[in-house]
Protein backbone atom coordinates (compact mmCIF):
# COMPACT_ATOMS: atom_id res chain seq x y z
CA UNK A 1 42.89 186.31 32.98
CA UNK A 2 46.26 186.10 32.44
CA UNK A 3 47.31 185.33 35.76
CA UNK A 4 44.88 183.08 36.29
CA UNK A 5 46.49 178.61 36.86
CA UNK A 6 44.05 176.28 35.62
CA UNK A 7 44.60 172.82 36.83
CA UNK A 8 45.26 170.46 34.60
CA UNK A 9 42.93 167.51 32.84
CA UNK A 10 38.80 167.93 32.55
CA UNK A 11 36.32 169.22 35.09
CA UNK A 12 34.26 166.38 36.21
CA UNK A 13 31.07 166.23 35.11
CA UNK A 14 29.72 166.71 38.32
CA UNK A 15 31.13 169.74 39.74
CA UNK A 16 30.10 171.59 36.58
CA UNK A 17 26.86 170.41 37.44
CA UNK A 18 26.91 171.95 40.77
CA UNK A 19 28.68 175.10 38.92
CA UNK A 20 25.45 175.52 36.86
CA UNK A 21 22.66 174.54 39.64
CA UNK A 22 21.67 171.58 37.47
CA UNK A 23 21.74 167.42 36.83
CA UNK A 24 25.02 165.76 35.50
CA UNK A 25 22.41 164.49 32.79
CA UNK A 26 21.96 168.18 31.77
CA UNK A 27 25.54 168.93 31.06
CA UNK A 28 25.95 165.51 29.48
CA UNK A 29 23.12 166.67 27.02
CA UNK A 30 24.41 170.40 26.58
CA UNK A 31 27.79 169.81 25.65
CA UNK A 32 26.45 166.56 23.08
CA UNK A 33 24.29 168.68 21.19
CA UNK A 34 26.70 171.81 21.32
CA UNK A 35 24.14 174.28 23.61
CA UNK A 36 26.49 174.07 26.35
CA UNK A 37 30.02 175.28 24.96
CA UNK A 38 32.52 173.84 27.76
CA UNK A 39 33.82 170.80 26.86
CA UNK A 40 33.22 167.90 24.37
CA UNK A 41 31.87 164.36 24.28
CA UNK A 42 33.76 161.31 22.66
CA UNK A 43 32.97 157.59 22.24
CA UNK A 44 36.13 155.36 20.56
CA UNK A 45 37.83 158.54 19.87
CA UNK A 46 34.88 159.88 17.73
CA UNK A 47 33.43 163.27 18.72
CA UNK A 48 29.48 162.49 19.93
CA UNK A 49 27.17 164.84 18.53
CA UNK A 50 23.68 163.96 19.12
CA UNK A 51 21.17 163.53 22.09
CA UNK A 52 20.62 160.07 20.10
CA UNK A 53 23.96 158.48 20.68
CA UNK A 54 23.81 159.09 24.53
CA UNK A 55 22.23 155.37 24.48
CA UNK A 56 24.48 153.23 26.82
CA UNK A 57 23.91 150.59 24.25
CA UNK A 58 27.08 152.66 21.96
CA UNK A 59 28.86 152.31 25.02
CA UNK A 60 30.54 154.98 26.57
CA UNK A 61 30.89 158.29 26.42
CA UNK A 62 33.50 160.43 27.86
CA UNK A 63 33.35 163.92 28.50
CA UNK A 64 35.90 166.43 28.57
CA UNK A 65 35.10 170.06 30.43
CA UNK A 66 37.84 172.69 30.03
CA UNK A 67 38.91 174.30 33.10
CA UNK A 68 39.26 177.82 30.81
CA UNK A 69 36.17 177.37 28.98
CA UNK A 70 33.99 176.47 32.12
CA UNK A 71 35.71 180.10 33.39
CA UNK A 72 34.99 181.92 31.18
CA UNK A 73 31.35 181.25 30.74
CA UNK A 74 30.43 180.78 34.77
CA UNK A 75 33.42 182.43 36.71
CA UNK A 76 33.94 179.42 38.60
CA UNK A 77 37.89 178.16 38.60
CA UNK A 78 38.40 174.69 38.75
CA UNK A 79 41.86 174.39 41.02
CA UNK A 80 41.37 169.92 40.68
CA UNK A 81 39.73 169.64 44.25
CA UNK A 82 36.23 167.76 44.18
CA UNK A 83 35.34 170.28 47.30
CA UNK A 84 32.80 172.63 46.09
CA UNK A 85 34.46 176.16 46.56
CA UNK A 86 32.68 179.37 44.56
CA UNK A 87 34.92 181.89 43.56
């Protein structure tokens, strides 16, 4: 893995939804409530940590998906392209 170039900055939401086969509201709700391990979820610079506080009404939440973290538990390298390309 070491020679490996991860782009920089978070993995949108989406394409690790297309990584996984699933909905953008499923990796929203994994990586809140800790059962999906790639990333994490702030509000206000507060780390959000339960399916509870995904109300809009909190306002909003930004995610955060590692590049590394998503490889290492799918494969899949994110190179900062919103193409979908399977490695």
């Amino acid at each position: 893995m070491e020679d490996i170039c991860f782009s920089e900055g978070s993995v949108p939401v989406c394409i690790a939804a297309k990584v996984y086969g699933k909905d953008a509201s499923w990796i929203r709700a994994g990586i809140i409530v800790g059962w999906l391990p790639i990333g994490k979820a702030t509000r206000k610079g507060r780390i959000v940590t339960r399916i509870e506080e995904m109300d809009s009404k909190y306002g909003r939440i930004n995610f955060y998906i590692s590049p590394k973290l998503l490889f290492e538990q799918t494969g899949y390298i994110w190179k900062g392209e919103r193409k979908w390309v399977q490695q």
